[in-house]
Protein backbone atom coordinates (compact mmCIF):
# COMPACT_ATOMS: atom_id res chain seq x y z
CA UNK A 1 -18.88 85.63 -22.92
CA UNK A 2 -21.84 83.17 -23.49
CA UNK A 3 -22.86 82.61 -26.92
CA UNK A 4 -26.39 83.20 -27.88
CA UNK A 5 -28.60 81.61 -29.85
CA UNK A 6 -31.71 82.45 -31.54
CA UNK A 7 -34.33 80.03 -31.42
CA UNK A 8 -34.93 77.86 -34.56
CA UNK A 9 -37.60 79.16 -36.75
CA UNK A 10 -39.83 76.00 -36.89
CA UNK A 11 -39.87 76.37 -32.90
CA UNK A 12 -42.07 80.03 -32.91
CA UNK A 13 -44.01 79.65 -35.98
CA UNK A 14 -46.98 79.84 -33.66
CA UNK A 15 -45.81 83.16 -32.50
CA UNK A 16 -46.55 84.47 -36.42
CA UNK A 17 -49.84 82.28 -37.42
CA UNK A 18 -52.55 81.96 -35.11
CA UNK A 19 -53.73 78.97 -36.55
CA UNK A 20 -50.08 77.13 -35.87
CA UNK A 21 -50.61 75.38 -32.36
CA UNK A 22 -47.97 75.40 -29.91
CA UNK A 23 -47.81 71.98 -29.59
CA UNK A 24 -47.24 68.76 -31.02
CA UNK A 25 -50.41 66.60 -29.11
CA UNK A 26 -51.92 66.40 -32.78
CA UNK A 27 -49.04 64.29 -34.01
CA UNK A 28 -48.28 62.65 -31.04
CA UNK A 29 -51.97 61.26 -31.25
CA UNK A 30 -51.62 59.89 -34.87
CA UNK A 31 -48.49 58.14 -33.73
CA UNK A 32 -50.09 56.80 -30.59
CA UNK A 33 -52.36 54.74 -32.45
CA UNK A 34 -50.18 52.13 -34.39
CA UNK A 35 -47.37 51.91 -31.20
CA UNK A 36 -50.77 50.85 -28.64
CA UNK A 37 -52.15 48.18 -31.46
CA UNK A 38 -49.08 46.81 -32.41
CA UNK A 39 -48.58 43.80 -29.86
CA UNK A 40 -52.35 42.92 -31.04
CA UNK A 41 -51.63 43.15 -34.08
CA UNK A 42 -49.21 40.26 -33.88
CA UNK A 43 -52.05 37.77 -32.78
CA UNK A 44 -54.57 38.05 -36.09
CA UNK A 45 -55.58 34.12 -35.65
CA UNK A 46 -54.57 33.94 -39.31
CA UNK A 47 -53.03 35.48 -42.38
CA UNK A 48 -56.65 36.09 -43.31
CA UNK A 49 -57.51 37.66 -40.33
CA UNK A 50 -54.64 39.77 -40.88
CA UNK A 51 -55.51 40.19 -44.57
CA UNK A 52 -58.90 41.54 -43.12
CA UNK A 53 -57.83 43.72 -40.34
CA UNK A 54 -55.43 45.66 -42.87
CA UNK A 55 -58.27 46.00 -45.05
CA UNK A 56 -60.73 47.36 -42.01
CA UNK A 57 -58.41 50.04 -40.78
CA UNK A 58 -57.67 51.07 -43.99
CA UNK A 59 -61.59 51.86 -44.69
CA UNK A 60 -61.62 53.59 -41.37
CA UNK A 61 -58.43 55.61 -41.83
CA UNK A 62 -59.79 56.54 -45.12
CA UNK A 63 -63.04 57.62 -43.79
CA UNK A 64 -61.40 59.69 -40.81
CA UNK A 65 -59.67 61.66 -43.23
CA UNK A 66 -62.17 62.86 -45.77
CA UNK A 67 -63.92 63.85 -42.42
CA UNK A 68 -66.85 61.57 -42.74
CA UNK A 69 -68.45 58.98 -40.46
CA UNK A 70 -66.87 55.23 -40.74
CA UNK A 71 -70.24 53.71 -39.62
CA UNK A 72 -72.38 55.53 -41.83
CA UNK A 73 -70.26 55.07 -44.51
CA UNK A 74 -70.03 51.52 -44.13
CA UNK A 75 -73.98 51.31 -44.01
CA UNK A 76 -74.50 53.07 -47.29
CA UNK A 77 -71.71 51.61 -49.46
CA UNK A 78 -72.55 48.00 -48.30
CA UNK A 79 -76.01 48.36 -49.37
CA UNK A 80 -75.06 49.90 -52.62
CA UNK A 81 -72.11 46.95 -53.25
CA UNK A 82 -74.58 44.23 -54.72
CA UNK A 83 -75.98 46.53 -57.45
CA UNK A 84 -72.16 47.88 -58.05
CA UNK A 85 -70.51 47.60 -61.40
CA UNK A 86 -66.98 46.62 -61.20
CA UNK A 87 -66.32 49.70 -63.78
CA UNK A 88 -67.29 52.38 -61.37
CA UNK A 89 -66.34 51.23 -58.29
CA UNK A 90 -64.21 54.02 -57.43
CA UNK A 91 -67.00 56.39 -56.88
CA UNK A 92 -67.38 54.59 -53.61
CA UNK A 93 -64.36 55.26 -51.69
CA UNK A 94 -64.96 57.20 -48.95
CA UNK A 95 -63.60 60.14 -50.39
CA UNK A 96 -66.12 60.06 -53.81
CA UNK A 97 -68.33 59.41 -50.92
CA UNK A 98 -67.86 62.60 -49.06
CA UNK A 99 -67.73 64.81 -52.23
CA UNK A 100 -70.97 63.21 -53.43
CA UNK A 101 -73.05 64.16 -50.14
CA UNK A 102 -71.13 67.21 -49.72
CA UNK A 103 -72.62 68.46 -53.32
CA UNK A 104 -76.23 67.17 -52.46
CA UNK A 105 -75.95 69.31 -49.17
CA UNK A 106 -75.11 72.63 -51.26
């Protein structure tokens, strides 16, 4: 007599929340990205370049996830760096960033 088994639980949570997709291609994507750039990665010129890289796709990462253009961040906060104090600098990471333009649009 074969044995049956019920499928796991995590595997048809789509079946009970609409908003669950089916798939995994969101994932997948976010993985993608580190696996394709890591051979370049390797070649940085320097420990500097390196250094700077990190530092790059860290502001962009950032940016992607409090849903908020990279370049247009870039382009305000670099403008606003000279006049800066050290003190306060924390209201201009991108996700201070977001909130602040976010509450000027309500």
């Amino acid at each position: 007599m074969p044995a049956t088994h019920s499928p796991q639980p995590t595997l048809v949570v789509f079946l009970d929340d609409g908003t669950a997709p089916p798939h995994n291609n969101t994932s997948e994507r976010l993985l993608r990205s580190p696996v394709v750039g890591r051979k370049n990665w390797l070649f940085a010129g320097s420990q500097g370049g390196a250094r700077a890289a990190a530092i790059h796709f860290s502001i962009v990462l950032s940016c992607e996830l409090a849903g908020i253009d990279p370049m247009a961040y870039l382009r305000d906060v670099l403008g606003l760096l000279p006049e800066a104090k050290l003190s306060r600098v924390w209201e201009l990471t991108p996700q201070r960033w977001a909130e602040r333009f976010a509450e000027t649009a309500a």
